[in-house]
PDB file of N, CA and C in Angstrom:
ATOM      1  N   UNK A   1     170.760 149.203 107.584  1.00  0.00           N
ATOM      2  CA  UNK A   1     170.847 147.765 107.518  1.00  0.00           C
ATOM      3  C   UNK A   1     170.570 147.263 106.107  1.00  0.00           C
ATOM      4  N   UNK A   2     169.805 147.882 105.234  1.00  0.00           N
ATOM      5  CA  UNK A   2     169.784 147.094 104.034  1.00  0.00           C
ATOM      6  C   UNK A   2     170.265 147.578 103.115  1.00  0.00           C
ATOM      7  N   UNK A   3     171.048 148.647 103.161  1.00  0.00           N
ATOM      8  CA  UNK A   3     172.380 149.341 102.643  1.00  0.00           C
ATOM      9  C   UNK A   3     173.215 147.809 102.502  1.00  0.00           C
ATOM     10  N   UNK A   4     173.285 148.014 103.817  1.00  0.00           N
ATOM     11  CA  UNK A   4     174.349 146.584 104.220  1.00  0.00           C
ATOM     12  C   UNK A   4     174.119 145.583 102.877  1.00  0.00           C
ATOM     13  N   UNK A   5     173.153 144.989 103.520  1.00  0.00           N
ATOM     14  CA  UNK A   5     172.683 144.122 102.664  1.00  0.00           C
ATOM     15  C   UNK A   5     172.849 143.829 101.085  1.00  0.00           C
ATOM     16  N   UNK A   6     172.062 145.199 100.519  1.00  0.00           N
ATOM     17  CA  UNK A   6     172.709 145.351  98.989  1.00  0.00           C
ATOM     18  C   UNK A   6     174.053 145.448  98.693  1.00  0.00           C
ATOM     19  N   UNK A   7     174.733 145.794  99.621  1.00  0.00           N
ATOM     20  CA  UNK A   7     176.000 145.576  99.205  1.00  0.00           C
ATOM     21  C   UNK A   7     176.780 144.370  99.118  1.00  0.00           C
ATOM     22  N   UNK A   8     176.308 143.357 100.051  1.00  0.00           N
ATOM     23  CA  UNK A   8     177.061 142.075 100.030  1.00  0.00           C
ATOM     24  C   UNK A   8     176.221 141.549  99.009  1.00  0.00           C
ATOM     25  N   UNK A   9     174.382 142.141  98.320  1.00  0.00           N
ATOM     26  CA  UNK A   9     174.517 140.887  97.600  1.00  0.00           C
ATOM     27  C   UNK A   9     174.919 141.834  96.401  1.00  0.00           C
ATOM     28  N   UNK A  10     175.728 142.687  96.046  1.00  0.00           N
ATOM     29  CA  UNK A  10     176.490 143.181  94.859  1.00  0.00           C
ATOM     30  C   UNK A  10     178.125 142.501  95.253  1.00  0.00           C
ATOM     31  N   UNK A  11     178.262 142.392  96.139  1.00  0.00           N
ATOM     32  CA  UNK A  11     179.859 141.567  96.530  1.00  0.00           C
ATOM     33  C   UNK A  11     179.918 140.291  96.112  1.00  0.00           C
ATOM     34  N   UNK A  12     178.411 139.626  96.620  1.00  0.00           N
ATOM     35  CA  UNK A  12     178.505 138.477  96.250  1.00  0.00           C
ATOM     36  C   UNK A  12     178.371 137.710  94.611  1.00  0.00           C
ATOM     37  N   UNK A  13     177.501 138.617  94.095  1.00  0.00           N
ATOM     38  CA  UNK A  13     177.328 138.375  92.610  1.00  0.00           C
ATOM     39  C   UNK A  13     178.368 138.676  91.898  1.00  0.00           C
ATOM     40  N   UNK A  14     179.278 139.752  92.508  1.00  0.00           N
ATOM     41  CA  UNK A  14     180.933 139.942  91.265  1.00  0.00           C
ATOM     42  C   UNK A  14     181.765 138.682  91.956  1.00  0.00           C
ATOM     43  N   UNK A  15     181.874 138.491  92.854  1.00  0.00           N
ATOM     44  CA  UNK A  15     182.568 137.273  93.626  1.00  0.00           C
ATOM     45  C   UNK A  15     182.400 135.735  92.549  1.00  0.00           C
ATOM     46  N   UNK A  16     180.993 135.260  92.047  1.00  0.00           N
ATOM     47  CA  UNK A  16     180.305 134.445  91.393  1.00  0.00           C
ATOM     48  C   UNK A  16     181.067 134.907  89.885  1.00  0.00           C
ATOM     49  N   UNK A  17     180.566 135.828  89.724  1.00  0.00           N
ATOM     50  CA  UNK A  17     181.038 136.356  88.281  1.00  0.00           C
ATOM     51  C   UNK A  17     182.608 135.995  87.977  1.00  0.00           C
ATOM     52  N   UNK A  18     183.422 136.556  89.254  1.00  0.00           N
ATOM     53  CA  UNK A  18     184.983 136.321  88.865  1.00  0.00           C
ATOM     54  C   UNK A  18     185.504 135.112  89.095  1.00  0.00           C
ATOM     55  N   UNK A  19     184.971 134.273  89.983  1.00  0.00           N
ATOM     56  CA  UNK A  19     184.662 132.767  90.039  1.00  0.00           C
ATOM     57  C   UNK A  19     184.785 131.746  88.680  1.00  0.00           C
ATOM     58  N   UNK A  20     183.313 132.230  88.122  1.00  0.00           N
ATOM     59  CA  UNK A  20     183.318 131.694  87.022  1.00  0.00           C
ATOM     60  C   UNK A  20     184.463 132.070  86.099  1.00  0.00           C
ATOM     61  N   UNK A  21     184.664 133.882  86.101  1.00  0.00           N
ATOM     62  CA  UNK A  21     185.951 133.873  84.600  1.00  0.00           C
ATOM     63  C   UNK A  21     187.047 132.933  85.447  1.00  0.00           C
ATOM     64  N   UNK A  22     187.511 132.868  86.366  1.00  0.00           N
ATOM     65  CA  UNK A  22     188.967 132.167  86.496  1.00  0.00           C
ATOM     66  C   UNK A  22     188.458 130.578  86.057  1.00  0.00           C
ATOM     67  N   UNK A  23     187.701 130.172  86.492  1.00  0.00           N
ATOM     68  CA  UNK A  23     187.079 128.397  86.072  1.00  0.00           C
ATOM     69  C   UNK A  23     186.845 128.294  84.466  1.00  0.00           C
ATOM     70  N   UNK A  24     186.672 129.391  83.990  1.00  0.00           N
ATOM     71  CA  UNK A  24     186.578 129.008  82.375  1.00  0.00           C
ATOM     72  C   UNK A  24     188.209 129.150  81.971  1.00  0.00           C
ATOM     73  N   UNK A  25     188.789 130.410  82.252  1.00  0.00           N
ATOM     74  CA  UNK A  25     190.644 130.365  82.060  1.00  0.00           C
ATOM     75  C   UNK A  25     190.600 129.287  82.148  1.00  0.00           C
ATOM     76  N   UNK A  26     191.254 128.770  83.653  1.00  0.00           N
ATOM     77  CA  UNK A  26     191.954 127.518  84.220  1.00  0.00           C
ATOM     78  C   UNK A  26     191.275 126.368  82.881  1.00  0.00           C
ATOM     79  N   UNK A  27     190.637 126.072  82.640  1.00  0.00           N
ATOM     80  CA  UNK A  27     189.686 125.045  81.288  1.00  0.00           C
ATOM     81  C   UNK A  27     189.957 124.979  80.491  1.00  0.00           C
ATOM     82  N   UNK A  28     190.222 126.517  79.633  1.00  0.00           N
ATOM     83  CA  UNK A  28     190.717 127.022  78.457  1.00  0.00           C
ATOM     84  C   UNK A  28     192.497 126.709  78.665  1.00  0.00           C
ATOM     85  N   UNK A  29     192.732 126.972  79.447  1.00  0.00           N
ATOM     86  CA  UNK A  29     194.187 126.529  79.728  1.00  0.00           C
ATOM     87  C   UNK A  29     194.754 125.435  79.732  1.00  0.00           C
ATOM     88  N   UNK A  30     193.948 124.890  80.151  1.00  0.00           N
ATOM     89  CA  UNK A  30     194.438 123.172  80.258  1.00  0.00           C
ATOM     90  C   UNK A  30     193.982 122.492  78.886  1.00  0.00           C
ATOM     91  N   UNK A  31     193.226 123.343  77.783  1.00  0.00           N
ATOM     92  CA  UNK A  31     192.527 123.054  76.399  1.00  0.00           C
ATOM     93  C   UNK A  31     191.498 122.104  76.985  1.00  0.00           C
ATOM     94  N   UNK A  32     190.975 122.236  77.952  1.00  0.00           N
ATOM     95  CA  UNK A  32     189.346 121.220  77.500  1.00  0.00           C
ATOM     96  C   UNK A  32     187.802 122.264  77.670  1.00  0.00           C
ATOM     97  N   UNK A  33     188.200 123.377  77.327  1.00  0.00           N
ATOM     98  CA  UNK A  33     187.219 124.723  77.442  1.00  0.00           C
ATOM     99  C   UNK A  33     186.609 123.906  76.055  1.00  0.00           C
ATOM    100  N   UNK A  34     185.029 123.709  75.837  1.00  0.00           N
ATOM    101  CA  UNK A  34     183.796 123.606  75.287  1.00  0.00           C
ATOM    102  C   UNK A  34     183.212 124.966  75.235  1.00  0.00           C
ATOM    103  N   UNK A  35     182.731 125.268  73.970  1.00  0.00           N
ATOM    104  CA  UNK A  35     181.707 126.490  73.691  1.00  0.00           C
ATOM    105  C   UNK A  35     180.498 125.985  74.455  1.00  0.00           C
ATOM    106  N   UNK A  36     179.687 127.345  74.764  1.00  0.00           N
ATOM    107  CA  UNK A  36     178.271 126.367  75.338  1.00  0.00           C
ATOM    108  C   UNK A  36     177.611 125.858  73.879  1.00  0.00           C
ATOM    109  N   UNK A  37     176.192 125.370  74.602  1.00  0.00           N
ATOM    110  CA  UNK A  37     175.315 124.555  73.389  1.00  0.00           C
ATOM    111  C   UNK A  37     174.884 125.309  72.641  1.00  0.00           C
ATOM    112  N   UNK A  38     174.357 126.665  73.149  1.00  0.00           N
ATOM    113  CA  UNK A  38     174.259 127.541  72.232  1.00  0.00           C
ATOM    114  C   UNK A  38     174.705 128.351  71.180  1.00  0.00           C
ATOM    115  N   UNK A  39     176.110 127.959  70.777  1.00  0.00           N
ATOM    116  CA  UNK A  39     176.348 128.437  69.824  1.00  0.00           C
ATOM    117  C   UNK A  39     176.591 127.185  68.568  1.00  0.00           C
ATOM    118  N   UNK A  40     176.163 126.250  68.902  1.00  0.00           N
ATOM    119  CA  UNK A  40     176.088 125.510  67.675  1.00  0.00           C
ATOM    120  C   UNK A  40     174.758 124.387  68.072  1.00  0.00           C
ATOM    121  N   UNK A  41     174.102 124.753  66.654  1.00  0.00           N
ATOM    122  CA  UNK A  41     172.542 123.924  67.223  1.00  0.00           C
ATOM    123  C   UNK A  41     172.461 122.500  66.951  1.00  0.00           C
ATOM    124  N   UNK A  42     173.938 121.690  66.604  1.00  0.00           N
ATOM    125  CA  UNK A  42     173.336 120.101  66.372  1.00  0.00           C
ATOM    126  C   UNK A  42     173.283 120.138  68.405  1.00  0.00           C
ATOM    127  N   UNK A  43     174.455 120.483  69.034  1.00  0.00           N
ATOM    128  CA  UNK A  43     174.385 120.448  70.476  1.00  0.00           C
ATOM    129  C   UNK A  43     173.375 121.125  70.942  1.00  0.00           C
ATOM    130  N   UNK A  44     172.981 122.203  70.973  1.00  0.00           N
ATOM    131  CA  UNK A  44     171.818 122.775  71.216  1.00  0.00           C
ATOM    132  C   UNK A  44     170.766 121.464  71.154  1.00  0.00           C
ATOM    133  N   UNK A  45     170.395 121.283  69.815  1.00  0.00           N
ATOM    134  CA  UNK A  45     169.238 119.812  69.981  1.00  0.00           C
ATOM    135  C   UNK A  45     169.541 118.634  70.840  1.00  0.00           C
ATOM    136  N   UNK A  46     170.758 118.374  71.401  1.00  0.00           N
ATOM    137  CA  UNK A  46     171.109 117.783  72.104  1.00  0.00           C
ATOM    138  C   UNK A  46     170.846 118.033  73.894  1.00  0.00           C
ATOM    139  N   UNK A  47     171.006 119.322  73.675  1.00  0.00           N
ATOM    140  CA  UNK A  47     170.531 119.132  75.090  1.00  0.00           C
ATOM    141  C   UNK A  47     169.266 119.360  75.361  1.00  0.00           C
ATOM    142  N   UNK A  48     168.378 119.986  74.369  1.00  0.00           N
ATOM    143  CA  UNK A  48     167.280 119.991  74.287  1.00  0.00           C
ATOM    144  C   UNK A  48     166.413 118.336  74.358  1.00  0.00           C
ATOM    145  N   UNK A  49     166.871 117.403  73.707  1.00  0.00           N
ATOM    146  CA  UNK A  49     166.856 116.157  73.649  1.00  0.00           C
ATOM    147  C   UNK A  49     166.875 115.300  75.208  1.00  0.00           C
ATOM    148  N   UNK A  50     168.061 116.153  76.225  1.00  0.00           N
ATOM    149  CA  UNK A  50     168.136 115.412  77.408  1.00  0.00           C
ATOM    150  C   UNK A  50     167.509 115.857  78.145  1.00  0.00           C
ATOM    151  N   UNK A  51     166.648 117.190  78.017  1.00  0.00           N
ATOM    152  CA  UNK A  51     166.136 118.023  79.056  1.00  0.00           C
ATOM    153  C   UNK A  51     164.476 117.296  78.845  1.00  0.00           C
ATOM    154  N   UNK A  52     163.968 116.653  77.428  1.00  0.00           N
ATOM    155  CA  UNK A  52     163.196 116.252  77.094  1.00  0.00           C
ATOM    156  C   UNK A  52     163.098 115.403  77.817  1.00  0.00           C
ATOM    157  N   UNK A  53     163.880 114.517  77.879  1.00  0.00           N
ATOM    158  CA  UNK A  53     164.068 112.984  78.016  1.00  0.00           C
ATOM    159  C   UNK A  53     163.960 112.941  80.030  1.00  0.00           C
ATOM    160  N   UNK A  54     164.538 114.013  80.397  1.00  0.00           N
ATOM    161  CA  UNK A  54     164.510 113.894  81.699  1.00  0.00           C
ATOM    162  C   UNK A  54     163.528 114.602  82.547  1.00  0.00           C
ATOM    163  N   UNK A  55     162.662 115.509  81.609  1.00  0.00           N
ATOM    164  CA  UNK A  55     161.479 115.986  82.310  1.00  0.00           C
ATOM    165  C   UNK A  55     159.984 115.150  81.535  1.00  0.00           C
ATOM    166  N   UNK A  56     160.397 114.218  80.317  1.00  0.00           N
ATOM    167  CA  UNK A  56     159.252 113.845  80.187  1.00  0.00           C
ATOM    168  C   UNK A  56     158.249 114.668  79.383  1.00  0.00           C
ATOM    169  N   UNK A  57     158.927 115.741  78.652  1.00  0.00           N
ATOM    170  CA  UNK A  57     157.809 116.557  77.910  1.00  0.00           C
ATOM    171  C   UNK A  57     158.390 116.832  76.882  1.00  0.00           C
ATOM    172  N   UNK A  58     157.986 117.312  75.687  1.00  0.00           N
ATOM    173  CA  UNK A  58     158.539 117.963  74.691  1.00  0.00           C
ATOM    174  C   UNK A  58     158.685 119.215  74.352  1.00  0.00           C
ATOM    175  N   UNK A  59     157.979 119.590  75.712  1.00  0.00           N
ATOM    176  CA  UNK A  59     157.809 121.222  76.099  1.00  0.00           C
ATOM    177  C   UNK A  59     159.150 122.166  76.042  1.00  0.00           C
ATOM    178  N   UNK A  60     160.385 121.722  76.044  1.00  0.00           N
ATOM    179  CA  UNK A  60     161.426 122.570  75.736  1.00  0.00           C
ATOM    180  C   UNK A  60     162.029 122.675  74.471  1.00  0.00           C
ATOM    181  N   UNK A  61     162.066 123.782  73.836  1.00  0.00           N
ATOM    182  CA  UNK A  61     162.708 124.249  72.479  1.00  0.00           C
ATOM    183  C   UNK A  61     163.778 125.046  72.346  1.00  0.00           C
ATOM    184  N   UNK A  62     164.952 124.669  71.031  1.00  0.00           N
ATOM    185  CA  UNK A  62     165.916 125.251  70.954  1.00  0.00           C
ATOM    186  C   UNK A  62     165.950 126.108  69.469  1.00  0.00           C
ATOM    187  N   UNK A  63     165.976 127.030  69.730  1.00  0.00           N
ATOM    188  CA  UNK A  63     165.794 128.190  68.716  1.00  0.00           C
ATOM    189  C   UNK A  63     167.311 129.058  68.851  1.00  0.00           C
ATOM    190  N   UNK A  64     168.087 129.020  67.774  1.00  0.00           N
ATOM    191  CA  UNK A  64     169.122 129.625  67.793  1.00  0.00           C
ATOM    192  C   UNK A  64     168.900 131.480  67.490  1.00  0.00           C
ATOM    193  N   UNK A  65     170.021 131.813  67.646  1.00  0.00           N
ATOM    194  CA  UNK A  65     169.764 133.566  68.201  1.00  0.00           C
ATOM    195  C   UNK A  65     170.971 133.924  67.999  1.00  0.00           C
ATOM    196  N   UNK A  66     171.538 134.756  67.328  1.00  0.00           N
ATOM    197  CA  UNK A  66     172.733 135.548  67.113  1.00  0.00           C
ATOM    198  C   UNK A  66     172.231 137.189  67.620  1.00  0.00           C
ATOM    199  N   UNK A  67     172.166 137.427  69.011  1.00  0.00           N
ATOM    200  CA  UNK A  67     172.182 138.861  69.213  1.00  0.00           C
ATOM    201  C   UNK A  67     173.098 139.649  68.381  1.00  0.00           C
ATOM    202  N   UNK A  68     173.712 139.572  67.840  1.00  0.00           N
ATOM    203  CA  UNK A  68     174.696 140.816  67.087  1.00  0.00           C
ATOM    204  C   UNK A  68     173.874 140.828  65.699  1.00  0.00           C
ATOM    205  N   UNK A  69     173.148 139.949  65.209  1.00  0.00           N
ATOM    206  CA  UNK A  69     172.601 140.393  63.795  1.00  0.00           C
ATOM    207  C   UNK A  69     170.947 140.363  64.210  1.00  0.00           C
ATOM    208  N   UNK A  70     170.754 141.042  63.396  1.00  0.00           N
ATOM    209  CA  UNK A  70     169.169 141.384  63.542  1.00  0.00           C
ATOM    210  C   UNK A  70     168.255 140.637  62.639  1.00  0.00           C
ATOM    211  N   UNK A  71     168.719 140.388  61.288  1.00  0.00           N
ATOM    212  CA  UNK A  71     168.132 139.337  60.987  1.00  0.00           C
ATOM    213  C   UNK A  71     167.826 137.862  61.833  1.00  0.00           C
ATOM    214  N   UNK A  72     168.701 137.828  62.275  1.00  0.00           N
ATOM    215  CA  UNK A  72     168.607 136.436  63.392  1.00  0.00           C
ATOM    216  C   UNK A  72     167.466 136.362  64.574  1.00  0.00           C
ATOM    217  N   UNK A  73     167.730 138.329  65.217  1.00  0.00           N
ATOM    218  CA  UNK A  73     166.557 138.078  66.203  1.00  0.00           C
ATOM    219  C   UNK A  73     165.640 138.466  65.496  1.00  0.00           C
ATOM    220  N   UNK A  74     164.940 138.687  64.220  1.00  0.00           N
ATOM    221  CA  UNK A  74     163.447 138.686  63.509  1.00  0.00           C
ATOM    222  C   UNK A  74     163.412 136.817  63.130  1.00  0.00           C
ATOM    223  N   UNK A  75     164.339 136.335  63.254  1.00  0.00           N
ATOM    224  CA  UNK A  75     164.175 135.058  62.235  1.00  0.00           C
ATOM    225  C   UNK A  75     163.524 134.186  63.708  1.00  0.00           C
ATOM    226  N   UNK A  76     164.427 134.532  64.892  1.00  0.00           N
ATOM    227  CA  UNK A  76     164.029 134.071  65.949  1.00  0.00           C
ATOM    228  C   UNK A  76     162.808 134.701  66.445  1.00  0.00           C
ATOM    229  N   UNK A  77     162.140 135.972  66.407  1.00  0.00           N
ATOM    230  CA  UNK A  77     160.726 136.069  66.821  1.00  0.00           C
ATOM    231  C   UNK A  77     159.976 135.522  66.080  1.00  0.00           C
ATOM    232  N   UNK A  78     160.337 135.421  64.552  1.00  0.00           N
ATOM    233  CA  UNK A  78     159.392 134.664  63.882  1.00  0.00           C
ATOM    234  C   UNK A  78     159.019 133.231  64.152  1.00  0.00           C
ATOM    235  N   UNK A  79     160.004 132.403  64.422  1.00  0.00           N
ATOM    236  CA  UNK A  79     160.003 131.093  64.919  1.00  0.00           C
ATOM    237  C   UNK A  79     159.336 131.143  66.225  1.00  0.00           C
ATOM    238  N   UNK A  80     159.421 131.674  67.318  1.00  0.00           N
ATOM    239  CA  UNK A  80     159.177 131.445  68.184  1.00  0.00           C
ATOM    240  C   UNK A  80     157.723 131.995  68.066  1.00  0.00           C
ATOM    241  N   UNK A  81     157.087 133.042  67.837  1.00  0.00           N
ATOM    242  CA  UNK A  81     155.747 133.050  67.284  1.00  0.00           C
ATOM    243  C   UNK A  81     154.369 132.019  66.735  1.00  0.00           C
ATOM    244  N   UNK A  82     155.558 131.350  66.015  1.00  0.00           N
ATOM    245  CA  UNK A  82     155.223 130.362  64.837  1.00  0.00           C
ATOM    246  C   UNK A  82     154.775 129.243  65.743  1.00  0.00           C
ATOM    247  N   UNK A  83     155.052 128.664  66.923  1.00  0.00           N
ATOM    248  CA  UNK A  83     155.420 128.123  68.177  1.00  0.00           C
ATOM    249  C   UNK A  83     154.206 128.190  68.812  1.00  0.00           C
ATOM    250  N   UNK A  84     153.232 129.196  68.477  1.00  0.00           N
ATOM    251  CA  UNK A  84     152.324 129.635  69.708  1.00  0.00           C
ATOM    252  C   UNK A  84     152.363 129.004  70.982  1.00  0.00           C
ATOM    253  N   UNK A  85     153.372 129.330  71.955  1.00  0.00           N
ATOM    254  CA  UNK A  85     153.484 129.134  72.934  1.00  0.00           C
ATOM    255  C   UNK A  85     154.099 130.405  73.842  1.00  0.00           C
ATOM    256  N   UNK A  86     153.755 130.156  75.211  1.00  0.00           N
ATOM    257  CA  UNK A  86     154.305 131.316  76.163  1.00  0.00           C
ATOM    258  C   UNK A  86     155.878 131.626  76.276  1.00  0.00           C
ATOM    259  N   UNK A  87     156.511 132.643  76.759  1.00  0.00           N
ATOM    260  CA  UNK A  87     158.181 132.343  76.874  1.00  0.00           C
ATOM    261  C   UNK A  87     158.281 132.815  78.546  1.00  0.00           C
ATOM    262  N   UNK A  88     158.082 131.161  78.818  1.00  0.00           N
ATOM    263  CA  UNK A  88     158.588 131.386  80.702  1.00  0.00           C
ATOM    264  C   UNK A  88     160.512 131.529  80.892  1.00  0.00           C
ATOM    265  N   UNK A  89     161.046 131.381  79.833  1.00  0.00           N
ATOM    266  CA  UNK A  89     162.124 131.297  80.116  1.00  0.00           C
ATOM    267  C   UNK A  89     163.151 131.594  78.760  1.00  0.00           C
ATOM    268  N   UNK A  90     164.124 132.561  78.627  1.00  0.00           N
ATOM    269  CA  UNK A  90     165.082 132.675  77.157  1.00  0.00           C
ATOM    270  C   UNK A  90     166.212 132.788  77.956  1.00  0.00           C
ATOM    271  N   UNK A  91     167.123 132.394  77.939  1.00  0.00           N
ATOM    272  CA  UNK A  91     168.558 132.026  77.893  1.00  0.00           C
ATOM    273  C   UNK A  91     169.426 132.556  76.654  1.00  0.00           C
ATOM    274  N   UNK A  92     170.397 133.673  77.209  1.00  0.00           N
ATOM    275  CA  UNK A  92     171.105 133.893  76.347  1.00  0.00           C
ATOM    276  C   UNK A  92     172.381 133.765  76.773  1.00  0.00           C
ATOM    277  N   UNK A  93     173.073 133.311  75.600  1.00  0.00           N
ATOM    278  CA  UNK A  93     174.468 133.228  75.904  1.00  0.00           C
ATOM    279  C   UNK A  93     176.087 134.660  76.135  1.00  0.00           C
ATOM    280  N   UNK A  94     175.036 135.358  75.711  1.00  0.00           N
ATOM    281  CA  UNK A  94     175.974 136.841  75.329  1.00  0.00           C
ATOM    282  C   UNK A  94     176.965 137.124  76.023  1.00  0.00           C
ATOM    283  N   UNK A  95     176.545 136.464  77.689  1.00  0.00           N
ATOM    284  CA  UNK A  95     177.845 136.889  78.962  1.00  0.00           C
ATOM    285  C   UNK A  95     178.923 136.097  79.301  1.00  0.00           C
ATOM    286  N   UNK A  96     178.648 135.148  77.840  1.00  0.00           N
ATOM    287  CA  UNK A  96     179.703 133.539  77.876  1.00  0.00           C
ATOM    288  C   UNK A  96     181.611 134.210  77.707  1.00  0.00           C
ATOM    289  N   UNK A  97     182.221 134.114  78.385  1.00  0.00           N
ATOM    290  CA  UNK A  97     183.512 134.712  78.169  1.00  0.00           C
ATOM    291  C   UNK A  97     184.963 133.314  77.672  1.00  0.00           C
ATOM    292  N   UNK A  98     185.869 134.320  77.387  1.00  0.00           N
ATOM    293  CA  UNK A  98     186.261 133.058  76.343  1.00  0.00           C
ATOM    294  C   UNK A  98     186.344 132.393  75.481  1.00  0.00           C
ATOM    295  N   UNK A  99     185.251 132.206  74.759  1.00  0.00           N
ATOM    296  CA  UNK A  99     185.291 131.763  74.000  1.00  0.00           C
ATOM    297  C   UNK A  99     185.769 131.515  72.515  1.00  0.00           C
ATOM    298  N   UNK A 100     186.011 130.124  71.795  1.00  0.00           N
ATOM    299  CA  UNK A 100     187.666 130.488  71.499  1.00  0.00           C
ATOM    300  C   UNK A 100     187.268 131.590  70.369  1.00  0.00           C
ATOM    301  N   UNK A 101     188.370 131.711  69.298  1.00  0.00           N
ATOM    302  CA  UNK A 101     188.028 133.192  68.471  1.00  0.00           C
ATOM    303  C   UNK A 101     187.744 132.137  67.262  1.00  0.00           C
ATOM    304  N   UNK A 102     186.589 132.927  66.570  1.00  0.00           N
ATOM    305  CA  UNK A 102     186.339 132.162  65.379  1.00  0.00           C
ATOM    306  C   UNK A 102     186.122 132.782  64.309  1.00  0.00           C
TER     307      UNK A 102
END
């Protein structure tokens, strides 16, 4: 029985996954596909700005991150260090597909 189980929730998570790639195509197709916020930080501060604004704290920070260079993730541990604060939560963009070529 929980054979079973793991298997639908591995069915269900590629199901989600291929979901999403056809909804970013179909977007990109019609040209109104948006990069996320994370790859450019005036938007990044922007949504950082609304997440502020709508929880009432200043408790959320946007620290940019280029996983492919390493200078970036030392520049980003350094910052975030610098921060002395906990990390309940990092968001990366790496599994973003599509996106246009630059």
């Amino acid at each position: 029985m929980s054979t079973l189980r793991a298997l639908r929730a591995v069915l269900c998570v590629y199901a989600v996954g291929i979901a999403v790639a056809l909804a970013q195509l179909l977007r990109r197709l019609r040209g109104d596909f948006r990069p996320p916020a994370g790859n450019d930080e005036h938007c990044g501060q922007e949504v950082v700005s609304s997440i502020r604004a709508e929880m009432g704290s200043d408790r959320a920070h946007f620290l940019p991150l280029d996983l492919a260079s390493l200078a970036s993730v030392r520049g980003f541990a350094r910052d975030f260090r610098a921060l002395g604060l906990p990390l309940h939560l990092l968001v990366n963009n790496v599994g973003v597909m599509l996106t246009p070529p630059q």
